[in-house]
PDB file of N, CA and C in Angstrom:
ATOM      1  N   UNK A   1     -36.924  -6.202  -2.547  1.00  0.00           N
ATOM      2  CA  UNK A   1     -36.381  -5.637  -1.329  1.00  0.00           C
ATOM      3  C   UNK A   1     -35.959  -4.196  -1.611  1.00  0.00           C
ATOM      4  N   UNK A   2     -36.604  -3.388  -0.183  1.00  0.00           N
ATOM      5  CA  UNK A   2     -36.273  -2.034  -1.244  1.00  0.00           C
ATOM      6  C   UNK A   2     -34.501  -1.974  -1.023  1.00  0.00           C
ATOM      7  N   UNK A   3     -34.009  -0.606  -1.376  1.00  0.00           N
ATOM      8  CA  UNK A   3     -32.660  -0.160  -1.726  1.00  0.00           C
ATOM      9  C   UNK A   3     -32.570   0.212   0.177  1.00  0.00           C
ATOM     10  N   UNK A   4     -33.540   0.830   0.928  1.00  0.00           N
ATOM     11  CA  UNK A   4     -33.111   0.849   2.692  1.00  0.00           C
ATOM     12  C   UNK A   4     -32.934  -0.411   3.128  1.00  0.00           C
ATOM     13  N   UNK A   5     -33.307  -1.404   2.943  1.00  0.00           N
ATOM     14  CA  UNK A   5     -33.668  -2.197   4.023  1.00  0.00           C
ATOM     15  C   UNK A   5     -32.255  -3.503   3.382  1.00  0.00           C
ATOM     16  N   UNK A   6     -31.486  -3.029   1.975  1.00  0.00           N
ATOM     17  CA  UNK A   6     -30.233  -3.810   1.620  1.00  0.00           C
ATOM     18  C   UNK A   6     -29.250  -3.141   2.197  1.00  0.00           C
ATOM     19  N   UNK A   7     -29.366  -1.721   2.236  1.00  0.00           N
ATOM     20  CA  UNK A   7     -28.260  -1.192   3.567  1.00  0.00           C
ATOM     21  C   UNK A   7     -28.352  -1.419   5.072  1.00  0.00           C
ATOM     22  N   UNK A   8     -29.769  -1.639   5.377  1.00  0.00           N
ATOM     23  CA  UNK A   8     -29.578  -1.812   6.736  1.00  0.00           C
ATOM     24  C   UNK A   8     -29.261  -3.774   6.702  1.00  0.00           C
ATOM     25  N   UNK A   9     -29.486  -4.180   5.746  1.00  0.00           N
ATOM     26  CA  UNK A   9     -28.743  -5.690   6.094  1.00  0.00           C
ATOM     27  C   UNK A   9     -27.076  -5.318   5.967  1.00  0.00           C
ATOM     28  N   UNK A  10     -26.792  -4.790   5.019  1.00  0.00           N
ATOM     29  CA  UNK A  10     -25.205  -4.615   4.910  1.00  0.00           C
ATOM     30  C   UNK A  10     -24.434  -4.403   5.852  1.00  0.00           C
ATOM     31  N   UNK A  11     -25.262  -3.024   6.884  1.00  0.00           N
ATOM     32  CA  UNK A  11     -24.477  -2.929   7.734  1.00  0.00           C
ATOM     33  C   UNK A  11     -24.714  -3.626   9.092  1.00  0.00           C
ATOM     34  N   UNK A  12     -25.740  -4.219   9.426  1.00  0.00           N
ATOM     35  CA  UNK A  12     -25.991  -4.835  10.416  1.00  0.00           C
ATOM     36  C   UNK A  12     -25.031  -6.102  10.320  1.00  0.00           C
ATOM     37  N   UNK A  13     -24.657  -6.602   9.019  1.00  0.00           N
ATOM     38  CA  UNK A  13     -23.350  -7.878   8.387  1.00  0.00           C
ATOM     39  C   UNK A  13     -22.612  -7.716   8.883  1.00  0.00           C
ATOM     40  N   UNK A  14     -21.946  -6.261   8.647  1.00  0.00           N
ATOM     41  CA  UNK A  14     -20.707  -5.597   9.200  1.00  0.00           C
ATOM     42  C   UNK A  14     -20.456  -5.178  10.599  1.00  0.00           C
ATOM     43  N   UNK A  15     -21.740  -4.332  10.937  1.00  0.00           N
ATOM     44  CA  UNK A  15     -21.284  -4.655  12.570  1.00  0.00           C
ATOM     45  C   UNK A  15     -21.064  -5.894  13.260  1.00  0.00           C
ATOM     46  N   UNK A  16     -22.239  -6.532  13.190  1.00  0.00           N
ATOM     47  CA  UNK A  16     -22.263  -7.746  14.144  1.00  0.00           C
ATOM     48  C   UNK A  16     -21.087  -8.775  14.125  1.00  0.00           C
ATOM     49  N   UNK A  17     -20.217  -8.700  12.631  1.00  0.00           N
ATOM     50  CA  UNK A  17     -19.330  -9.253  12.090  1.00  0.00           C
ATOM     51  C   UNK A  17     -18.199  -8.715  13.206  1.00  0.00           C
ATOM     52  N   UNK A  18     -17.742  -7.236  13.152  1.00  0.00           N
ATOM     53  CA  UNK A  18     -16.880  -6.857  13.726  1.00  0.00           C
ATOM     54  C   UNK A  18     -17.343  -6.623  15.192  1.00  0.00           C
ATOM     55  N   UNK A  19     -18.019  -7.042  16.228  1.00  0.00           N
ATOM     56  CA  UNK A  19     -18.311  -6.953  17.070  1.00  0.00           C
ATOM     57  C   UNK A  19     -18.205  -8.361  17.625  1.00  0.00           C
ATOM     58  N   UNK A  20     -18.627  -9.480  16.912  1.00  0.00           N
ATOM     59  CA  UNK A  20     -18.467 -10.770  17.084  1.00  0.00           C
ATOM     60  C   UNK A  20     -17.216 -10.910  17.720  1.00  0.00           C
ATOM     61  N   UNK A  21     -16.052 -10.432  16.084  1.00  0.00           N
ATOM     62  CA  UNK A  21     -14.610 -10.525  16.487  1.00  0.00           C
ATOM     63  C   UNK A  21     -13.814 -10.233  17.201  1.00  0.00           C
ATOM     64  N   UNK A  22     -14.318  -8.872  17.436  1.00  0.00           N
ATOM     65  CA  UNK A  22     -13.566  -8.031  18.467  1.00  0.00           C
ATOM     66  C   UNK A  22     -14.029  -8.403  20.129  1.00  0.00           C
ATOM     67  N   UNK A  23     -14.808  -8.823  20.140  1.00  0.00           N
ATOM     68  CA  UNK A  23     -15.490  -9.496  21.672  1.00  0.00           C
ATOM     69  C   UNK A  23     -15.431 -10.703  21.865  1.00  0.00           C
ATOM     70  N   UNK A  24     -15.434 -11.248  21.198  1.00  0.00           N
ATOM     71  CA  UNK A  24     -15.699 -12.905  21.183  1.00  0.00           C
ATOM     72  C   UNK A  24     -14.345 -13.977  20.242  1.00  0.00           C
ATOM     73  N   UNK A  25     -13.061 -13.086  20.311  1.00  0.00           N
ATOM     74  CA  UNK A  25     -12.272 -13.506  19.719  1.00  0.00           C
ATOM     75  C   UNK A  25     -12.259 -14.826  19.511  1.00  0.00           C
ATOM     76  N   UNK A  26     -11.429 -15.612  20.634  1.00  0.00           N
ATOM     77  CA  UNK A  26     -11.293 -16.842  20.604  1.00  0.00           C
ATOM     78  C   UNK A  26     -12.627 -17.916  20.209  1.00  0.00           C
ATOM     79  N   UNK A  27     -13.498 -17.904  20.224  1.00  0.00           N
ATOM     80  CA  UNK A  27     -14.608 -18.669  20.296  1.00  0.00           C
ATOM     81  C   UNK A  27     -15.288 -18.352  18.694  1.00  0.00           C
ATOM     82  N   UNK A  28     -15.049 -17.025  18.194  1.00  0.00           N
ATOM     83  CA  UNK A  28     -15.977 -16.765  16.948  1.00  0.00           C
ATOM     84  C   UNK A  28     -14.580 -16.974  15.747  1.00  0.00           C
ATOM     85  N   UNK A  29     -13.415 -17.068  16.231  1.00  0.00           N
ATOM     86  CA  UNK A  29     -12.835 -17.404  14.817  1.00  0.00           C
ATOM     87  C   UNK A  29     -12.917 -18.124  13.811  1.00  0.00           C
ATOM     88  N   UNK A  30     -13.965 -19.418  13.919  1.00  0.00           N
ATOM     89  CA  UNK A  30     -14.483 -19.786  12.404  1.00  0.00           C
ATOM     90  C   UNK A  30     -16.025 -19.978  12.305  1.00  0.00           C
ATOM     91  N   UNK A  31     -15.925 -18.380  12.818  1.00  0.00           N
ATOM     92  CA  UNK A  31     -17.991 -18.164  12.618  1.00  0.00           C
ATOM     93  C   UNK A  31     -17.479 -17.356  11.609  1.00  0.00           C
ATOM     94  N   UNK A  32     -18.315 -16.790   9.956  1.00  0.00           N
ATOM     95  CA  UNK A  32     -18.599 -15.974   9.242  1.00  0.00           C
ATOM     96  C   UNK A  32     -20.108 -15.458   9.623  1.00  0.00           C
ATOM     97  N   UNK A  33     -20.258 -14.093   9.056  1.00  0.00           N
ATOM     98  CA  UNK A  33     -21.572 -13.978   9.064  1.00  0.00           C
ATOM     99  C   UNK A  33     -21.943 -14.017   7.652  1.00  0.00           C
ATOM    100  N   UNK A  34     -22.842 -14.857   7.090  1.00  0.00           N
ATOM    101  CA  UNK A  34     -22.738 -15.021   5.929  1.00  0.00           C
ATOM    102  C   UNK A  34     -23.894 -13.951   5.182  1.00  0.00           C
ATOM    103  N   UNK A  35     -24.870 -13.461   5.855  1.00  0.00           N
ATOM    104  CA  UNK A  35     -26.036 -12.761   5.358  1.00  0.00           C
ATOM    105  C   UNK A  35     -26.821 -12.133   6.373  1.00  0.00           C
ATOM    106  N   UNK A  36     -27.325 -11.264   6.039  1.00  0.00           N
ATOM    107  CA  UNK A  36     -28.355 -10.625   7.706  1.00  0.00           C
ATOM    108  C   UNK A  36     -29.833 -10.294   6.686  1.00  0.00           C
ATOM    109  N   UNK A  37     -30.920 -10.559   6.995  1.00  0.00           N
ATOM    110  CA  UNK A  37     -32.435 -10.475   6.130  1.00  0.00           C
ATOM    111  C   UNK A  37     -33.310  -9.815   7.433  1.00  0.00           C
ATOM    112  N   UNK A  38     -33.487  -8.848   7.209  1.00  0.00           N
ATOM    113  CA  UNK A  38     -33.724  -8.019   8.328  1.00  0.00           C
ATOM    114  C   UNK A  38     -35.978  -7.954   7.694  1.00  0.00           C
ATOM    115  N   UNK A  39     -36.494  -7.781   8.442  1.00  0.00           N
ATOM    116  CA  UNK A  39     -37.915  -7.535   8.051  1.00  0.00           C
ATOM    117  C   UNK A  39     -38.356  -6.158   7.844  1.00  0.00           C
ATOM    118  N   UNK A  40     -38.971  -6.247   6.663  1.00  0.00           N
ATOM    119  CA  UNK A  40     -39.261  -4.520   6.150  1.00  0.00           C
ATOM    120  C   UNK A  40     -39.970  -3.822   7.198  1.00  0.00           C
ATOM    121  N   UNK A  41     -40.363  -4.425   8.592  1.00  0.00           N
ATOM    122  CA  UNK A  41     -40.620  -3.338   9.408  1.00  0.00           C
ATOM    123  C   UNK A  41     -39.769  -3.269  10.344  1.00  0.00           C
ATOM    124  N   UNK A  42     -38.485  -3.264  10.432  1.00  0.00           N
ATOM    125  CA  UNK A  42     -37.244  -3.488  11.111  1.00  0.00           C
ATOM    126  C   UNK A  42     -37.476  -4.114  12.497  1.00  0.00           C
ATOM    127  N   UNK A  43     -38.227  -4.739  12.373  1.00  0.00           N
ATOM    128  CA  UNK A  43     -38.653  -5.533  14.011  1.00  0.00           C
ATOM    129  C   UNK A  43     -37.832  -7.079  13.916  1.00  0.00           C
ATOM    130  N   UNK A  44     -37.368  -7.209  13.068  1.00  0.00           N
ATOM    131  CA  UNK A  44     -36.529  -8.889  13.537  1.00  0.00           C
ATOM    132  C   UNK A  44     -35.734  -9.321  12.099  1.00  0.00           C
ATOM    133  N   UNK A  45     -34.484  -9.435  12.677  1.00  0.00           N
ATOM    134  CA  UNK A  45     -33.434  -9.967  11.394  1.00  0.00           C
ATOM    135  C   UNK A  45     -32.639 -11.554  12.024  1.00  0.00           C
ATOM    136  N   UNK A  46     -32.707 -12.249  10.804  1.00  0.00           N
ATOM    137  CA  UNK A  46     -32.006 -13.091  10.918  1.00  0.00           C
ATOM    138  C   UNK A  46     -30.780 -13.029  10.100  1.00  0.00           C
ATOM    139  N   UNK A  47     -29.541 -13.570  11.109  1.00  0.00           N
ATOM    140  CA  UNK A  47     -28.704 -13.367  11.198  1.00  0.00           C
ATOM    141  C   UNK A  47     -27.427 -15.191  10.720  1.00  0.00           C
ATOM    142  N   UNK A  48     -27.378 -14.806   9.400  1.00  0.00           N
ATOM    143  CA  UNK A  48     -26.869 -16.626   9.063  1.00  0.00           C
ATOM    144  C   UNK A  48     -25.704 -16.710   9.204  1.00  0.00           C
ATOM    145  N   UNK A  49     -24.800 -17.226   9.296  1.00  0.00           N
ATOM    146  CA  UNK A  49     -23.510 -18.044   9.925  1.00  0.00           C
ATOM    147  C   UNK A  49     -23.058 -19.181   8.936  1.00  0.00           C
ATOM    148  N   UNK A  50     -21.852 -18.948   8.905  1.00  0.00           N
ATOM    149  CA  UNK A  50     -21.838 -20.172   7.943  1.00  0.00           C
ATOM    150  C   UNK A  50     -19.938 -20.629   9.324  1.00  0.00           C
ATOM    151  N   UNK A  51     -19.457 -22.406   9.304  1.00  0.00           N
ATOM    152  CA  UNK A  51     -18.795 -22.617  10.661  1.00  0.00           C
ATOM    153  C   UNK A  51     -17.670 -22.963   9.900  1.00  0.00           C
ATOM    154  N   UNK A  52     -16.483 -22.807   9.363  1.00  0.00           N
ATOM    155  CA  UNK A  52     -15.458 -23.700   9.127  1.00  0.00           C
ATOM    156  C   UNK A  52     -15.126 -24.514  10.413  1.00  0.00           C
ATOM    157  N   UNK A  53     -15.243 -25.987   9.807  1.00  0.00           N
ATOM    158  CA  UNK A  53     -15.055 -27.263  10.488  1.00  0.00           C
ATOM    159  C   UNK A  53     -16.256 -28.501  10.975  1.00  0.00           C
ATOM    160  N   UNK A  54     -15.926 -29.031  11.509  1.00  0.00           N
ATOM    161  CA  UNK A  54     -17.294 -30.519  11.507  1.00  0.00           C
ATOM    162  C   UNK A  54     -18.071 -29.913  12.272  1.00  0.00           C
ATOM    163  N   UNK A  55     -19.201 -30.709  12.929  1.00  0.00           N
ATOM    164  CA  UNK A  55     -20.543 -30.549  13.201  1.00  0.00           C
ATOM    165  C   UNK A  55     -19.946 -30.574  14.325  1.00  0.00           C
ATOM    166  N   UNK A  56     -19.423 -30.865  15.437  1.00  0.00           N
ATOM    167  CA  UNK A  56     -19.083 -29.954  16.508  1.00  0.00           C
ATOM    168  C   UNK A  56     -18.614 -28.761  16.703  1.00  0.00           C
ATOM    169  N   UNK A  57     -18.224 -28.469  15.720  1.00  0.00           N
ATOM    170  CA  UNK A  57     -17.944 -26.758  15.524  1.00  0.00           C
ATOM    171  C   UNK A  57     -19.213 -25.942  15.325  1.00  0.00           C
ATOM    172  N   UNK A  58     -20.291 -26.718  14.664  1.00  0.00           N
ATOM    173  CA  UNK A  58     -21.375 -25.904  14.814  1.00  0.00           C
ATOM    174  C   UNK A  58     -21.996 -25.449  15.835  1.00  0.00           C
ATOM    175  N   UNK A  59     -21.842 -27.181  16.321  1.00  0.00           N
ATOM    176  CA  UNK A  59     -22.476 -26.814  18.063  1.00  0.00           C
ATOM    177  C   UNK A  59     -22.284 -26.040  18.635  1.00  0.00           C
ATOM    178  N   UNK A  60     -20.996 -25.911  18.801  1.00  0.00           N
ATOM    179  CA  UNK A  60     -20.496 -24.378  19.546  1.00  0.00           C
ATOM    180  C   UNK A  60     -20.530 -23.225  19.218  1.00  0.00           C
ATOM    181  N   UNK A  61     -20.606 -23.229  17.374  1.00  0.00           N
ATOM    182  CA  UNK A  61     -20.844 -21.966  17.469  1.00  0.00           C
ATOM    183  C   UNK A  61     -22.623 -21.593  17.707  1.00  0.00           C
ATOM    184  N   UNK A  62     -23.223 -22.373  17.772  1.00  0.00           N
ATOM    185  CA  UNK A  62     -25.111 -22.330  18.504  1.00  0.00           C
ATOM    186  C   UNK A  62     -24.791 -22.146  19.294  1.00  0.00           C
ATOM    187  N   UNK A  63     -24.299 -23.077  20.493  1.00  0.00           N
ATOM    188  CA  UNK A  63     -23.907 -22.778  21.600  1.00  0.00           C
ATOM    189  C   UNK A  63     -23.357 -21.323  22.228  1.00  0.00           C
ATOM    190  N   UNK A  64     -22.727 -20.266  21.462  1.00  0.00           N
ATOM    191  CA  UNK A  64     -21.757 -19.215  21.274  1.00  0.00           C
ATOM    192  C   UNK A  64     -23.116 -18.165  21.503  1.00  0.00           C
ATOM    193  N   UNK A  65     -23.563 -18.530  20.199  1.00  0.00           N
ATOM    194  CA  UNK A  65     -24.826 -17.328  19.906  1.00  0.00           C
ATOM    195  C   UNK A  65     -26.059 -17.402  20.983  1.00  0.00           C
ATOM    196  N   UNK A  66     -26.899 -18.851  21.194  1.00  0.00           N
ATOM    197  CA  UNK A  66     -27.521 -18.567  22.589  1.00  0.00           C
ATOM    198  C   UNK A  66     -26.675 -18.174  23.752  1.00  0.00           C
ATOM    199  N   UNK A  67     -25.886 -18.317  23.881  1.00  0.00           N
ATOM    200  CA  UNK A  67     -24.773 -17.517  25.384  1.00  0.00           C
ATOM    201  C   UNK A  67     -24.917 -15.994  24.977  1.00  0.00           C
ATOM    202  N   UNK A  68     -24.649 -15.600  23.593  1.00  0.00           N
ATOM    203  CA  UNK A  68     -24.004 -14.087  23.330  1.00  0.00           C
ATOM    204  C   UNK A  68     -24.745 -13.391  22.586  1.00  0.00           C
ATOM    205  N   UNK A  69     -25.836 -13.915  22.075  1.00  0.00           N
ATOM    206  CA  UNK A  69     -26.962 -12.850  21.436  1.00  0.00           C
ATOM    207  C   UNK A  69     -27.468 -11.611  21.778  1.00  0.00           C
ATOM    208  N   UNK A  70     -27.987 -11.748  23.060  1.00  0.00           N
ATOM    209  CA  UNK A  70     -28.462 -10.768  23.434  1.00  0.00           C
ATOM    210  C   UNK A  70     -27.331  -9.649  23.393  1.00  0.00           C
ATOM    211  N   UNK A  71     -26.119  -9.885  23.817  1.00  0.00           N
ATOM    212  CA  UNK A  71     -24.684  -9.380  24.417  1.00  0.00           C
ATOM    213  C   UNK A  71     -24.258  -8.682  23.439  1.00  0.00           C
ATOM    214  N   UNK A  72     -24.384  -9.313  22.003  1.00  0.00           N
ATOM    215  CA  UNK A  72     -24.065  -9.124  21.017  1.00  0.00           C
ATOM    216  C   UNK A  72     -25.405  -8.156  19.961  1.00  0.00           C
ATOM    217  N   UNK A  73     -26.528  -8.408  20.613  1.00  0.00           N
ATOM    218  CA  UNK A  73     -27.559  -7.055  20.150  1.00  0.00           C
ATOM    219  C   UNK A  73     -26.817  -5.929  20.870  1.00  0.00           C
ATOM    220  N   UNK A  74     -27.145  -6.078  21.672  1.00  0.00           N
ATOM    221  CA  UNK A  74     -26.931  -4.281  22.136  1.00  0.00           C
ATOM    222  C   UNK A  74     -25.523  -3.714  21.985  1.00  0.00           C
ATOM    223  N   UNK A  75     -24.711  -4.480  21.688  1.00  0.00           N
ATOM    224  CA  UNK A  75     -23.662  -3.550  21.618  1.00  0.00           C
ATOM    225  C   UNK A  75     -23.673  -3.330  19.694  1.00  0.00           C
ATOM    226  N   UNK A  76     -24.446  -3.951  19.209  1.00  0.00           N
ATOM    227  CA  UNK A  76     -24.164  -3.567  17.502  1.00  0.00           C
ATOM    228  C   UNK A  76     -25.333  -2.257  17.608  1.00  0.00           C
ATOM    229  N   UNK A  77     -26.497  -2.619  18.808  1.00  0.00           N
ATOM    230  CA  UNK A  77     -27.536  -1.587  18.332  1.00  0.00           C
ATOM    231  C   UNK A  77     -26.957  -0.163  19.068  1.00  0.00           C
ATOM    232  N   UNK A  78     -25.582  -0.105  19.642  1.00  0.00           N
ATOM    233  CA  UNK A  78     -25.428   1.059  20.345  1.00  0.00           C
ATOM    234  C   UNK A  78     -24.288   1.893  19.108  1.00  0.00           C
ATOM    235  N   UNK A  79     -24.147   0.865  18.078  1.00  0.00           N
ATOM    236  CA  UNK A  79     -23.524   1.506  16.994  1.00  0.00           C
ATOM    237  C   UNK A  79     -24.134   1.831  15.619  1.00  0.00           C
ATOM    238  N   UNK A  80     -25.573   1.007  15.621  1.00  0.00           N
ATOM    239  CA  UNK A  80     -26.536   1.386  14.680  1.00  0.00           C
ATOM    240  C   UNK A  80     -27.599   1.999  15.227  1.00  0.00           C
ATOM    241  N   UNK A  81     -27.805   3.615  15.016  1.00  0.00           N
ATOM    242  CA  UNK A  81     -28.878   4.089  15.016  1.00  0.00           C
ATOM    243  C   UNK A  81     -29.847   3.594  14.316  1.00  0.00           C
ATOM    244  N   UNK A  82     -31.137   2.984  14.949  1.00  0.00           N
ATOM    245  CA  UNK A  82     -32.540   2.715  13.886  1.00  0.00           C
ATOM    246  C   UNK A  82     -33.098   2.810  14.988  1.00  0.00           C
ATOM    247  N   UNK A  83     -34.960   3.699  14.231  1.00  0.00           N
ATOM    248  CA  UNK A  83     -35.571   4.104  14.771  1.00  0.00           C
ATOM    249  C   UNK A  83     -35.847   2.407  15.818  1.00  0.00           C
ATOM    250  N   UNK A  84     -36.633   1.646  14.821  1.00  0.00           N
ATOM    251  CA  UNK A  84     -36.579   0.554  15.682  1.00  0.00           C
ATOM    252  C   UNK A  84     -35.537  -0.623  15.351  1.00  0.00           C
ATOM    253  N   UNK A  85     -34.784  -1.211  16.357  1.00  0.00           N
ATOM    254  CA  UNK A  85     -33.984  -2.149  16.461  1.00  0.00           C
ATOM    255  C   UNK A  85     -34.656  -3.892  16.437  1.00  0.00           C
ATOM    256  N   UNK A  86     -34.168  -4.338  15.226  1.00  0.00           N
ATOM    257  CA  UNK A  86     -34.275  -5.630  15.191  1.00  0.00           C
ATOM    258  C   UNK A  86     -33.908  -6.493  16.187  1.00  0.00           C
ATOM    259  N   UNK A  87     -34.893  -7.420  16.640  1.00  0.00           N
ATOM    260  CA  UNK A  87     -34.231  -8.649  17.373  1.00  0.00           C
ATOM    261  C   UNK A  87     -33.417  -9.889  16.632  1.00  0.00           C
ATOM    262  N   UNK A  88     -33.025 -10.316  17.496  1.00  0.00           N
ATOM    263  CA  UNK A  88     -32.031 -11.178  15.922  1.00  0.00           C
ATOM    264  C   UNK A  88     -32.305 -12.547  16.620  1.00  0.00           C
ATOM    265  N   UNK A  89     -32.299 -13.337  15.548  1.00  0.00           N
ATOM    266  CA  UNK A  89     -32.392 -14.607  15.343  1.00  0.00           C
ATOM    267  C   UNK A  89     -31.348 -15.128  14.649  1.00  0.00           C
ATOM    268  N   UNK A  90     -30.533 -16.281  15.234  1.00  0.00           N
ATOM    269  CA  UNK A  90     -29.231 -16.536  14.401  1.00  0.00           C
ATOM    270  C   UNK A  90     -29.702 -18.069  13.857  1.00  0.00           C
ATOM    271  N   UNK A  91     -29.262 -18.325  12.613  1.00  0.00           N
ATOM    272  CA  UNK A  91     -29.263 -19.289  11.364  1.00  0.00           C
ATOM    273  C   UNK A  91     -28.582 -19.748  11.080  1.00  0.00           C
ATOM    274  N   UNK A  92     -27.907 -21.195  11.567  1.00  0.00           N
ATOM    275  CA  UNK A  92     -26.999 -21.673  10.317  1.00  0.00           C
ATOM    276  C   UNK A  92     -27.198 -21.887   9.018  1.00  0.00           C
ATOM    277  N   UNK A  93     -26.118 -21.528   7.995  1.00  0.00           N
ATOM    278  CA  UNK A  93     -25.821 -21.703   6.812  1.00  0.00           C
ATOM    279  C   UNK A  93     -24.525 -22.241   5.870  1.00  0.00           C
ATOM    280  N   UNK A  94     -25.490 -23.351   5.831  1.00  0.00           N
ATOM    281  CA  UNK A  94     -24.404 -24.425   5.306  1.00  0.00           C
ATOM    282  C   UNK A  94     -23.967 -23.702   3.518  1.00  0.00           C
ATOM    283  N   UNK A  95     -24.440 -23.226   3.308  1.00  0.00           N
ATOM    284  CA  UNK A  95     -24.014 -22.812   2.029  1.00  0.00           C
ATOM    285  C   UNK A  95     -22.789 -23.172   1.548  1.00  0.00           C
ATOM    286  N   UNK A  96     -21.459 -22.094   2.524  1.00  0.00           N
ATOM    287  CA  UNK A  96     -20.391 -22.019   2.260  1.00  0.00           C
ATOM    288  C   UNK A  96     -19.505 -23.619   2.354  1.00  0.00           C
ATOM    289  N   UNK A  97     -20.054 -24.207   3.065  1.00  0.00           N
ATOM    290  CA  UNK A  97     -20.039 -25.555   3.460  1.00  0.00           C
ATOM    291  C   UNK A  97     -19.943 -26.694   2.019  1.00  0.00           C
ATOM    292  N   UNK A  98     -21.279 -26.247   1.258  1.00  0.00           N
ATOM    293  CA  UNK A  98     -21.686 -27.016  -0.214  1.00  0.00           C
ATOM    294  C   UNK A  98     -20.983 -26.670  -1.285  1.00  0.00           C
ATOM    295  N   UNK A  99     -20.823 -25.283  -0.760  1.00  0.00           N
ATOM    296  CA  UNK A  99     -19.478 -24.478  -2.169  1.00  0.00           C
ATOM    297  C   UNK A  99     -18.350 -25.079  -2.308  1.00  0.00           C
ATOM    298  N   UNK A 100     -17.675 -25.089  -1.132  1.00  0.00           N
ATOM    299  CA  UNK A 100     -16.497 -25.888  -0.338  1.00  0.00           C
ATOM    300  C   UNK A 100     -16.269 -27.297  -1.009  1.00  0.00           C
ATOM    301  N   UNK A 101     -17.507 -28.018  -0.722  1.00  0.00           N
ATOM    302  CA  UNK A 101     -17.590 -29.696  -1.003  1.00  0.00           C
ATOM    303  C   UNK A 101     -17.157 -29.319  -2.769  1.00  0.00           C
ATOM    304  N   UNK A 102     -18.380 -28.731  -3.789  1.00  0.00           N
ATOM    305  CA  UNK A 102     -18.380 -28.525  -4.860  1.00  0.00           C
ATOM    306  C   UNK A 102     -17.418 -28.357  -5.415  1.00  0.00           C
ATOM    307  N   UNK A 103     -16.719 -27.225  -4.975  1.00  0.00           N
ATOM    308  CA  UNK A 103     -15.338 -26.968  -5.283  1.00  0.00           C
ATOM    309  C   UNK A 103     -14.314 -28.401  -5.737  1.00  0.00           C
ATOM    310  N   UNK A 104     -14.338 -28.614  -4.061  1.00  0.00           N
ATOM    311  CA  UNK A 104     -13.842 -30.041  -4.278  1.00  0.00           C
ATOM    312  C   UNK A 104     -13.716 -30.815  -5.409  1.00  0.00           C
ATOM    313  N   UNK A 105     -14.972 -30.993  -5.759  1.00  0.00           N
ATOM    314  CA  UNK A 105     -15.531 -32.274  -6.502  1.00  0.00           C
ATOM    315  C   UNK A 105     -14.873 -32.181  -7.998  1.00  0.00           C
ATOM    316  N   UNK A 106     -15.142 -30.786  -7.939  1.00  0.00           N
ATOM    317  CA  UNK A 106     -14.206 -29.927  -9.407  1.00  0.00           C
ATOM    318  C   UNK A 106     -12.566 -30.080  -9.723  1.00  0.00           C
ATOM    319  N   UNK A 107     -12.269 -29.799  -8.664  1.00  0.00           N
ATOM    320  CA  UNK A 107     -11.180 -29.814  -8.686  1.00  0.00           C
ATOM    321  C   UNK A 107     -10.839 -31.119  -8.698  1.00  0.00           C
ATOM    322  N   UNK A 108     -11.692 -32.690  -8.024  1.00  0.00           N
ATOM    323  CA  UNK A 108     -10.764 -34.216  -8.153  1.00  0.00           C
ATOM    324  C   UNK A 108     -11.010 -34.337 -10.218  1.00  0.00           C
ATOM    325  N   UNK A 109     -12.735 -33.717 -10.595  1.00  0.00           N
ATOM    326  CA  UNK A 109     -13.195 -34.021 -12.021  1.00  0.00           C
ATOM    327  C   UNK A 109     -11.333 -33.140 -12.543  1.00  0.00           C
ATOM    328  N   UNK A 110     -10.782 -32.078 -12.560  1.00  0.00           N
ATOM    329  CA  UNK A 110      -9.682 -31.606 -12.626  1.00  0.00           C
ATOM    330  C   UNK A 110      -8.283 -32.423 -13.471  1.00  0.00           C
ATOM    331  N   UNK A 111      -8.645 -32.632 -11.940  1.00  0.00           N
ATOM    332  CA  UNK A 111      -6.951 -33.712 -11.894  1.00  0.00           C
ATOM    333  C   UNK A 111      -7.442 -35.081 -12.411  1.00  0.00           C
ATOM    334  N   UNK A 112      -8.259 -35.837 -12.519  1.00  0.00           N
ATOM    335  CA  UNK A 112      -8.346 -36.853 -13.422  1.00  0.00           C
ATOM    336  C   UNK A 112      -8.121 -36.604 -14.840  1.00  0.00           C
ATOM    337  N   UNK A 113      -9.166 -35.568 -15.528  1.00  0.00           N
ATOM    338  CA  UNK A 113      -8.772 -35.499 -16.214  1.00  0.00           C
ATOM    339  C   UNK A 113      -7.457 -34.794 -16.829  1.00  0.00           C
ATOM    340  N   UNK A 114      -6.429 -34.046 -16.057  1.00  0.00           N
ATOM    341  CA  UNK A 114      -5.271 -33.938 -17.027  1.00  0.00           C
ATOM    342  C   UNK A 114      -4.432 -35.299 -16.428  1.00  0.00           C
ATOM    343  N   UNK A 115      -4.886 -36.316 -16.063  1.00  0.00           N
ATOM    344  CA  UNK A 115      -3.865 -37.724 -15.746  1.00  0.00           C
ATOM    345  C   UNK A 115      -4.196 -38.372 -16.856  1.00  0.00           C
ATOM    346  N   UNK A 116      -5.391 -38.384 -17.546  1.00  0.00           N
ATOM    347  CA  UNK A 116      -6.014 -39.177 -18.727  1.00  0.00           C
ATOM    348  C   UNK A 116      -5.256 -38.784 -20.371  1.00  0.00           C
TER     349      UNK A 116
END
């Protein structure tokens, strides 16, 4: 991936991140944006999400992004100049989700063993 196209994910992270929040307060408070993979001909980025809370929280936050995508392009593309503007496609990503569990799992292996 070249060295342009890791800044234009960085900041497309960061806008859409702070644009999410600042517009969509109540509803995006346990959306992250976890990654943005934009295509080396800047014509379409996907945009991953990772949800603190159960699988109805996901729903909504899908639910969130088909309602606010579009809503939520144009106001990040009226703060990112590019020649051409990506369409976005949003992704859940359970990642942070598996880290979370993992963690977990570490931490019970943990505490057993200093009880032993």
């Amino acid at each position: 991936m070249s060295k342009r196209i890791t800044r234009v994910n960085e900041l497309l992270q960061r806008e859409i991140s702070e644009q999410l929040h600042q517009r969509y307060r109540g509803e995006a408070t346990p959306i992250t944006i976890s990654s943005v993979d934009t295509s080396s001909d800047l014509r379409s980025a996907r945009i991953y999400y990772s949800v603190i809370g159960d699988a109805a929280a996901v729903d909504k936050a899908q639910d969130l992004f088909r309602r606010v995508g579009r809503d939520l392009r144009e106001r990040v593309k009226k703060r990112v100049i590019l020649k051409y503007f990506p369409n976005f496609e949003f992704c859940y990503d359970p990642s942070m989700e598996r880290g979370a569990y993992i963690n977990e799992l570490l931490d019970d292996l943990n505490e057993s063993d200093t009880h032993e």
